[in-house]
Protein backbone atom coordinates (compact mmCIF):
# COMPACT_ATOMS: atom_id res chain seq x y z
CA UNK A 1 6.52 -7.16 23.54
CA UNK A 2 4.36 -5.36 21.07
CA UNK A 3 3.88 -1.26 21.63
CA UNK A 4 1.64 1.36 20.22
CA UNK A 5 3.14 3.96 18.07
CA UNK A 6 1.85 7.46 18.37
CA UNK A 7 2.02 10.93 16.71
CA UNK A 8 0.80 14.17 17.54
CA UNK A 9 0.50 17.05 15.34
CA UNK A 10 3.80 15.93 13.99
CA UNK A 11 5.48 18.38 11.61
CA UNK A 12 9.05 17.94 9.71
CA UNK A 13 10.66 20.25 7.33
CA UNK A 14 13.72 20.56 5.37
CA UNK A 15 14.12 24.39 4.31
CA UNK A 16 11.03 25.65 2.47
CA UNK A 17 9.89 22.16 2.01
CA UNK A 18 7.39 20.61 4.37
CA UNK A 19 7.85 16.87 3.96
CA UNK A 20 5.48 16.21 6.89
CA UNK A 21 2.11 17.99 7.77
CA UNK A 22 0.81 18.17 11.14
CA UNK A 23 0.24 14.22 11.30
CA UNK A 24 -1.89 12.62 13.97
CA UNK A 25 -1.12 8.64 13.54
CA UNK A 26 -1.61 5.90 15.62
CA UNK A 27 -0.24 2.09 15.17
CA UNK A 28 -1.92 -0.31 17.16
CA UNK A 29 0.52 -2.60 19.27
CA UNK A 30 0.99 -5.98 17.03
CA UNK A 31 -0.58 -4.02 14.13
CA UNK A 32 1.39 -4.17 10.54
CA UNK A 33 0.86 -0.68 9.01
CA UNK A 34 2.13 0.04 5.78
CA UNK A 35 3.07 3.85 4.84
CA UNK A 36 2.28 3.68 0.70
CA UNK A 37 2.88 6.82 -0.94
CA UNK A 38 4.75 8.18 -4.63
CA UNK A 39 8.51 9.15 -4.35
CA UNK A 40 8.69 12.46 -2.12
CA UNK A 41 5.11 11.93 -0.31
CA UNK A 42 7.33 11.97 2.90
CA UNK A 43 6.52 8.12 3.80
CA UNK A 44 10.63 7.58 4.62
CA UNK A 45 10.67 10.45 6.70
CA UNK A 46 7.95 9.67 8.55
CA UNK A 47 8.91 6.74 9.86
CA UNK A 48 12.78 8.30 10.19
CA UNK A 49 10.98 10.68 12.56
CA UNK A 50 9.13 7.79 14.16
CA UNK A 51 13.10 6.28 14.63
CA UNK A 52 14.88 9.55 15.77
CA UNK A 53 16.74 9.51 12.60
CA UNK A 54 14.92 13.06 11.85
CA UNK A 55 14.68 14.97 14.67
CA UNK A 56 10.64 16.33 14.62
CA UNK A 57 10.26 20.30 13.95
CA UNK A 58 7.02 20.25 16.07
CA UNK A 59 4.58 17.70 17.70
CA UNK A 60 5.53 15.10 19.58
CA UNK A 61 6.63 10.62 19.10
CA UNK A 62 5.23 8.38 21.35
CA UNK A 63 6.44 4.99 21.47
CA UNK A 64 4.75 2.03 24.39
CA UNK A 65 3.28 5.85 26.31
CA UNK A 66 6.40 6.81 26.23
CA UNK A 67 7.46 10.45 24.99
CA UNK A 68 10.43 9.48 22.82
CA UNK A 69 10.35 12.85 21.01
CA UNK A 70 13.66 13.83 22.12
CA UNK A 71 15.38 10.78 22.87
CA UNK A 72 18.27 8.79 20.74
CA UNK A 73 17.00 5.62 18.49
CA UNK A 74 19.21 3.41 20.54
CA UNK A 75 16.75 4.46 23.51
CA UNK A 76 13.42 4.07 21.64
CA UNK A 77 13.45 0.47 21.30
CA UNK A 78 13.05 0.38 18.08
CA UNK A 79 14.98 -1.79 15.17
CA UNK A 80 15.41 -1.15 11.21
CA UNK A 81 15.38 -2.77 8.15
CA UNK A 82 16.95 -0.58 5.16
CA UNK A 83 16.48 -0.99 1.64
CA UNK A 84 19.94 -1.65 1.30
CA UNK A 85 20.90 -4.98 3.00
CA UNK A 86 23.92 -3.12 5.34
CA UNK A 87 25.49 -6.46 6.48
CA UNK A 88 28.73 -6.39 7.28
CA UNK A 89 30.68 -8.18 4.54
CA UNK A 90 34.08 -9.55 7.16
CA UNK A 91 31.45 -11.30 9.54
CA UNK A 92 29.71 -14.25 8.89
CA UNK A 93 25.89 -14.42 9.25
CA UNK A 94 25.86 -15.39 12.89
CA UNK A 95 28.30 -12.96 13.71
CA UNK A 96 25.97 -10.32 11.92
CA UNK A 97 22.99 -10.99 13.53
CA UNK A 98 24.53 -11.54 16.77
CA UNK A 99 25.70 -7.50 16.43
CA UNK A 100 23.28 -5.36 18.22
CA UNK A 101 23.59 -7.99 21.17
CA UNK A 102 27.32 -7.93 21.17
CA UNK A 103 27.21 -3.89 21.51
CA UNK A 104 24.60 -4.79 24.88
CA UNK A 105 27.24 -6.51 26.37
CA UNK A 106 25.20 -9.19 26.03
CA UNK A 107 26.51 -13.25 28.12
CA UNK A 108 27.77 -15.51 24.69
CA UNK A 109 25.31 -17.99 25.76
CA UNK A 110 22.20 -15.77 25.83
CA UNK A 111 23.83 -14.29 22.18
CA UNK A 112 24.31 -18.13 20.59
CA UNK A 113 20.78 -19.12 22.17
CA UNK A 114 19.06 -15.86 20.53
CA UNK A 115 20.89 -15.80 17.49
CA UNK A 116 20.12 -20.08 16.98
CA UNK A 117 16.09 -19.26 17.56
CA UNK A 118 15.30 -15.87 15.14
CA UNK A 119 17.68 -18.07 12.88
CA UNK A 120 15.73 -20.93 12.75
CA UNK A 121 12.86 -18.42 12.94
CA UNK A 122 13.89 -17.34 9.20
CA UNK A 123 15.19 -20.28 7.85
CA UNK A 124 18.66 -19.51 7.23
CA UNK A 125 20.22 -21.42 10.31
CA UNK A 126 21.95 -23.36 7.51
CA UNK A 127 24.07 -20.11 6.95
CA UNK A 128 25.13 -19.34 10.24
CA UNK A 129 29.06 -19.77 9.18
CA UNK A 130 28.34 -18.29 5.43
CA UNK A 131 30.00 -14.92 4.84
CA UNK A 132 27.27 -12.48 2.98
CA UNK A 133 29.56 -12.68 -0.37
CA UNK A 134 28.26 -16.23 -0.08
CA UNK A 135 24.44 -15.22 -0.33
CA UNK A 136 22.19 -14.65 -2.57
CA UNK A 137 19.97 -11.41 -2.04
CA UNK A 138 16.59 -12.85 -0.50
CA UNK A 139 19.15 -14.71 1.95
CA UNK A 140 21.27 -11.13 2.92
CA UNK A 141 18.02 -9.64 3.39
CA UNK A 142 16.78 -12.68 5.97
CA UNK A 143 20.13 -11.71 7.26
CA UNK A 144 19.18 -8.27 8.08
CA UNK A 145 15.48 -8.64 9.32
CA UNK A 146 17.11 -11.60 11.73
CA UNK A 147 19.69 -8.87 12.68
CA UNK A 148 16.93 -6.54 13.76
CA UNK A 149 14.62 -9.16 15.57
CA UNK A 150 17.14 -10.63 17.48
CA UNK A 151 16.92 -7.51 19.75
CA UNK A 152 13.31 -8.10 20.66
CA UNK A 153 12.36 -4.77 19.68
CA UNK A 154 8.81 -3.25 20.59
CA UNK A 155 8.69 -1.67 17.24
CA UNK A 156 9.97 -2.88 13.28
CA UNK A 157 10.37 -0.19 10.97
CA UNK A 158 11.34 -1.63 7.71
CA UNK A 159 12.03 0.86 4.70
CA UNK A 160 11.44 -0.74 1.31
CA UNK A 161 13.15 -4.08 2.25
CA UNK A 162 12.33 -5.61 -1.12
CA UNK A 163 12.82 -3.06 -3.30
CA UNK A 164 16.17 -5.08 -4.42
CA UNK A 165 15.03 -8.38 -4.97
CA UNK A 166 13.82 -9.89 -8.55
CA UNK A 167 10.23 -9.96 -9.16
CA UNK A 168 10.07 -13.53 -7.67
CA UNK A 169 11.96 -13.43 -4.89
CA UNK A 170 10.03 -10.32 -3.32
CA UNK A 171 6.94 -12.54 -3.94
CA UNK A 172 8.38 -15.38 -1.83
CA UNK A 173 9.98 -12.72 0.99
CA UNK A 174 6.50 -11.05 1.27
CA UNK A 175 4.60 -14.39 2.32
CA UNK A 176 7.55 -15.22 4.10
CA UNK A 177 7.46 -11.26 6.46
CA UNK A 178 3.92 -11.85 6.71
CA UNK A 179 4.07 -15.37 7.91
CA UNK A 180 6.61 -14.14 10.57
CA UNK A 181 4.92 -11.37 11.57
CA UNK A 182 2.47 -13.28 12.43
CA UNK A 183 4.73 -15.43 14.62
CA UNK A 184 6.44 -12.33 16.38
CA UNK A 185 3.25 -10.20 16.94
CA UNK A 186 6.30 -7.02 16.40
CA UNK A 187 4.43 -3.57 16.00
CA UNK A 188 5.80 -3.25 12.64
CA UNK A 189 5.74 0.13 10.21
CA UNK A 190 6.79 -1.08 6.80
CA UNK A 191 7.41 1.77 3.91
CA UNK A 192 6.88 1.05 0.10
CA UNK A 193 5.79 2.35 -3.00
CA UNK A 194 4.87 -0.65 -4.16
CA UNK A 195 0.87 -1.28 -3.76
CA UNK A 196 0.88 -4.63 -4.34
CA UNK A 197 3.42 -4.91 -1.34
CA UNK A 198 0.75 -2.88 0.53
CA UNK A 199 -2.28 -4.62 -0.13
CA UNK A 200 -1.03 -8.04 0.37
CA UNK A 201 0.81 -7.11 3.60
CA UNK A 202 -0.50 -4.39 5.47
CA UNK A 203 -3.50 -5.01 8.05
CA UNK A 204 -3.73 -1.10 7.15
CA UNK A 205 -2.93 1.01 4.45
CA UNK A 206 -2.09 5.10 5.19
CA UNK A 207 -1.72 6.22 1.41
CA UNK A 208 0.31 9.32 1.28
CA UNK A 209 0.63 12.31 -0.79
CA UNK A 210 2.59 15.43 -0.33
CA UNK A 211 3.32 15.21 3.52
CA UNK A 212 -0.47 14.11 4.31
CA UNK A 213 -2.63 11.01 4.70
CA UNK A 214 -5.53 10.99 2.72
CA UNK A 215 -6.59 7.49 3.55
CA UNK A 216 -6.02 5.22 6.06
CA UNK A 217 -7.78 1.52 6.14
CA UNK A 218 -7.36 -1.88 5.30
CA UNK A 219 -6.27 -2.94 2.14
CA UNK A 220 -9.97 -3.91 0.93
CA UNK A 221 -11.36 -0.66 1.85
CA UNK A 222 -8.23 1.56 0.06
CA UNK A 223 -9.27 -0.75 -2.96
CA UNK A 224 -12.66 -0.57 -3.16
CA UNK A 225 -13.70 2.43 -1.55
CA UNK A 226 -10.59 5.26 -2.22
CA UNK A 227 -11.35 8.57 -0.44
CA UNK A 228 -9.97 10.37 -3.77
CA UNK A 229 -9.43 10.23 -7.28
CA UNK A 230 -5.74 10.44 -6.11
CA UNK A 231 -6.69 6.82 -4.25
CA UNK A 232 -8.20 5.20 -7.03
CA UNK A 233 -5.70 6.20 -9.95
CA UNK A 234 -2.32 4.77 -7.35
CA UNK A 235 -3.77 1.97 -6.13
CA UNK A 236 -4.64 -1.05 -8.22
CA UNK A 237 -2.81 -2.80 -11.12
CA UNK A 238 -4.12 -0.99 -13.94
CA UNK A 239 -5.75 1.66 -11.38
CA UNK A 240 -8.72 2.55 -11.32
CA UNK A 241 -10.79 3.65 -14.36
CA UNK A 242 -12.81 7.38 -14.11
CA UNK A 243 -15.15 8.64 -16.72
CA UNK A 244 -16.99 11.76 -16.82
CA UNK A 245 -20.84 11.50 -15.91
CA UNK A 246 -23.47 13.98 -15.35
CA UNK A 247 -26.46 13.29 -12.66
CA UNK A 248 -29.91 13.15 -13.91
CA UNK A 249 -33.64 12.36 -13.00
CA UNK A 250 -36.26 11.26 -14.64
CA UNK A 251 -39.99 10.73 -13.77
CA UNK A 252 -38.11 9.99 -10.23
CA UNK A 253 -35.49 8.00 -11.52
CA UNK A 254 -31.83 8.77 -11.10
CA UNK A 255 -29.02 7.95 -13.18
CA UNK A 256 -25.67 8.97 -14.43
CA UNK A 257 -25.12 10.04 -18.07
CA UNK A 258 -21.91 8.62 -19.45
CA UNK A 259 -22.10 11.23 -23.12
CA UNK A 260 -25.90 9.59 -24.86
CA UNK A 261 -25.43 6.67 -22.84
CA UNK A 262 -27.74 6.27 -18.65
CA UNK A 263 -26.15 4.22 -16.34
CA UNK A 264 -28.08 2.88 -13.18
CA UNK A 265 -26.83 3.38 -9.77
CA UNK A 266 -27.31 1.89 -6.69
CA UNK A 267 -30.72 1.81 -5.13
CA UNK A 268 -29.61 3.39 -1.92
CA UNK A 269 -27.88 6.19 -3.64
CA UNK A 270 -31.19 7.51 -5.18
CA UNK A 271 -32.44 9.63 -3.03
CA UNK A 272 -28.81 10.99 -1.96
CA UNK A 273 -28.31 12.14 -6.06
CA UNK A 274 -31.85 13.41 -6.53
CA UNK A 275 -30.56 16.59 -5.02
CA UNK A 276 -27.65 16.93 -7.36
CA UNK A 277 -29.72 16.74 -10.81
CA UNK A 278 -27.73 17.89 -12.86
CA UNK A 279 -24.34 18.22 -11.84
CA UNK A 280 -21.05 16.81 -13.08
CA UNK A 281 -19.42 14.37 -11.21
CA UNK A 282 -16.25 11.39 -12.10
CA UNK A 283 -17.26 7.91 -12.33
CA UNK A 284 -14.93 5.11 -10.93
CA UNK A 285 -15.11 1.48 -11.67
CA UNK A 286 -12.28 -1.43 -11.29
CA UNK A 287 -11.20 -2.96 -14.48
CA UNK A 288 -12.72 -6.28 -13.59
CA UNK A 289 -16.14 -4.76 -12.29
CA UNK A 290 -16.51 -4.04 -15.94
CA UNK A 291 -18.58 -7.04 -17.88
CA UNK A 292 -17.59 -7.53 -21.81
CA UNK A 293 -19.92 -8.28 -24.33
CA UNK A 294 -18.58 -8.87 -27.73
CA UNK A 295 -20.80 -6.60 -29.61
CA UNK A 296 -23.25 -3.68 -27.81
CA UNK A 297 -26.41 -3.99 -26.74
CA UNK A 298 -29.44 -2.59 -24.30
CA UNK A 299 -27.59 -1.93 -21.41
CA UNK A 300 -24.20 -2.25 -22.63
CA UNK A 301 -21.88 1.01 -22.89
CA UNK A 302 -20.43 1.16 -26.59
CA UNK A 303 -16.60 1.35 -26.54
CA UNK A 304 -14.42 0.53 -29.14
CA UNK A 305 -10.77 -1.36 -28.59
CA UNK A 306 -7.50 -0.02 -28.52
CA UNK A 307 -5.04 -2.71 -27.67
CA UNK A 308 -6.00 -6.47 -26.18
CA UNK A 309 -3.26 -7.62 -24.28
CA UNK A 310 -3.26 -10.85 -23.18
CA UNK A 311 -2.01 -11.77 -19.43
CA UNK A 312 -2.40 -15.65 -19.00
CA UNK A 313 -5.27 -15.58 -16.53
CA UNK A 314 -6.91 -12.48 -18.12
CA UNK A 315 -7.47 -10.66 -21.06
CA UNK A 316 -6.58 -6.19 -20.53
CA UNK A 317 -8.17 -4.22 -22.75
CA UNK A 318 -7.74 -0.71 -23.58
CA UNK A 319 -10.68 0.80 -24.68
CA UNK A 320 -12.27 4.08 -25.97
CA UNK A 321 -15.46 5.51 -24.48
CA UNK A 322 -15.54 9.19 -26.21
CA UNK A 323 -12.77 11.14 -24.73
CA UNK A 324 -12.12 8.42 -21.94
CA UNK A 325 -9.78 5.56 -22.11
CA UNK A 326 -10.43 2.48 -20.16
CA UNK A 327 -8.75 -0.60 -19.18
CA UNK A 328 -10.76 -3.87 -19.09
CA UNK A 329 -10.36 -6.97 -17.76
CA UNK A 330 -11.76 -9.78 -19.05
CA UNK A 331 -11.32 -13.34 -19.80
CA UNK A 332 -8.79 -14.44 -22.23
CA UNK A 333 -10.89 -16.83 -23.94
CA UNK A 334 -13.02 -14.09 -25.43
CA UNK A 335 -12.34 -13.42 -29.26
CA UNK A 336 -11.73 -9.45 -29.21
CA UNK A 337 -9.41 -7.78 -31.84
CA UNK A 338 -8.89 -3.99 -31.90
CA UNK A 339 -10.86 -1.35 -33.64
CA UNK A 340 -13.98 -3.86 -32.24
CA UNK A 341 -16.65 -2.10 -30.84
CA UNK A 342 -17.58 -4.17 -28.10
CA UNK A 343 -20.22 -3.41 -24.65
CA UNK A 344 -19.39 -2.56 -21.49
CA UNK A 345 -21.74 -3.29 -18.23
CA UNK A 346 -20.90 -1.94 -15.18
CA UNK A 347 -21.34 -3.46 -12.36
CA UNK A 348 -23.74 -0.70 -10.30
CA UNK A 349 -22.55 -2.09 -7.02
CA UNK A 350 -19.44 -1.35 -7.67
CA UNK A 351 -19.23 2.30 -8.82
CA UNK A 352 -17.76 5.17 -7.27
CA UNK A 353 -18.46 8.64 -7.14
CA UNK A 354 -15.86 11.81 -7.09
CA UNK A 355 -16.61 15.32 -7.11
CA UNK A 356 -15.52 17.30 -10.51
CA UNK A 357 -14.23 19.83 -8.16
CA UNK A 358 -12.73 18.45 -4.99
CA UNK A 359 -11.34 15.29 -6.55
CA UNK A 360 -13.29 13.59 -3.09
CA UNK A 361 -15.36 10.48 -2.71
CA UNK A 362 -19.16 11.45 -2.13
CA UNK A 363 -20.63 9.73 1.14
CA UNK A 364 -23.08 8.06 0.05
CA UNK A 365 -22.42 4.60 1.63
């Protein structure tokens, strides 16, 4: 069974250092939520507070309605995956993921009937007499996830699980934790600083920074539409490009001035910007909302290239647009060598707008 997880005005410290601000979260039951944030955001603490591994300095933990602010982990129903694998190397796999029940006092039948179905459940029912020296590390990890679902917990918190797994092998395991999540419906909080992890996994995203969230969505919405500059620059692979534009209007018309060079914006933002004539703002735009044209033209933002690396299924530029340096991507077929000076369209729809000051989106959606 599936519970919501709740925070009030949660608050955790550690000497002058306030690794969690006042936070007021709430995890849906069934929901996957991913807590994305730089080393030392306080992401791991959060959800160590959310597990009664940190014991909360103010505000309260509520786990199914339940206030679980003062209570042990063992009581919160709650299980944990760790970065580190923490299998016990004398017992084989069965005996490993049979653990938690063993400690219940759980009947040997009920254990061997459990243990046979989240087994099967992860595909390493094969293993079940294997000792974990006999493993690779994708299979110890299976181990340990089985180990924690096998004691039907209302709530998953996982804290980077992948983080020590090859390149292709966290791939395969993050299909493979969505697929089961799907299957087990657990209320699952999964930690990472990996965004690709959180934009491929997460049915939300709470991006943190310093103690705080400053966004929380789904994926699509952290991507295209980041409340900050802070947003924009961490998520995306390269982030997101900014540039420095100035509002103007002409005979009614408003535009953004990228240096010499106007650049239309969307027709519903007109009348919001007419206001703000004028006044300096930060352009955003995605490296592949960005349209390449081998030489510049009418329309076409002159930029001259850096460095042209190519990716297989894409081309990344680096380019120069006056004091700004983009990144590009376009396809790989396209002749472009550097010191080029190629055109750059962006695509209108897809802008977005920061203030100079606040580093914050504008509402203009």
């Amino acid at each position: 069974m599936a519970a919501e997880i709740r925070l009030e005005k949660v608050r955790k410290t550690f000497g002058k250092v306030v690794a969690v601000k006042d936070m007021d979260l709430v995890v849906e039951p069934k929901e996957f939520l991913v807590l994305l944030g730089p080393s030392g955001c306080g992401k791991t603490t959060t959800l160590r507070c959310i597990a009664g591994l940190e014991r909360v300095d103010q505000g309260k933990v509520f786990i199914g309605g339940r206030d679980v602010t003062a209570l042990a982990p063992s009581k919160r129903g709650i299980a944990m995956v760790f970065q580190s694998y923490a299998v016990f190397p004398h017992m084989t796999v069965a005996q490993n993921i049979a653990f938690g029940l063993r400690m219940r006092h759980t009947p040997k039948e009920e254990i061997k009937k459990a243990v046979k179905e989240v087994a099967e459940l992860l595909q390493i029912d094969e293993l079940l007499d294997r000792y974990p020296s006999q493993l690779s590390g994708g299979q110890r990890q299976r181990v340990a996830v089985a180990r924690a679902l096998v004691m039907r917990p209302e709530v998953l918190l996982m804290d980077e699980p992948l983080s020590n797994l090859d390149a292709l092998l966290r791939l395969q395991m993050r299909a493979e934790l969505k697929k089961l999540h799907r299957e087990v419906g657990t209320t699952t909080v999964y930690v990472t600083h990996d965004q690709i992890e959180a934009l491929s996994l997460g049915d939300r995203i709470a991006v943190m920074r310093e103690g705080e969230i400053v966004q929380l969505d789904t994926p699509n919405e952290v991507y295209d539409k980041p409340a900050s500059v802070f947003v924009g620059g961490f998520i995306g692979t390269p982030p997101m490009n900014f540039l420095r534009a100035e509002v103007k209007s002409t005979d009614g018309e408003v535009y953004l001035a990228v240096g010499d060079f106007s650049v239309e914006v969307h027709e519903e933002w007109q009348g919001k910007l007419k206001d703000m004539a004028g006044k300096s703002l930060i352009l955003g735009i995605r490296a592949e909302n960005i349209e390449v044209r081998s030489t510049p033209g009418e329309g076409a933002l002159p930029a001259q290239v850096v460095v042209s690396e190519p990716l297989g299924s894409q081309q990344l530029l680096t380019v120069q647009v006056g004091s700004d340096v983009l990144k590009v991507a376009t396809s790989p077929d396209l002749a472009i060598r550097p010191g080029q000076t190629i055109g750059l369209v962006l695509t209108k729809g897809k802008i977005r707008l920061f203030d100079e000051a606040t580093q914050k989106a504008l509402k203009l959606d």
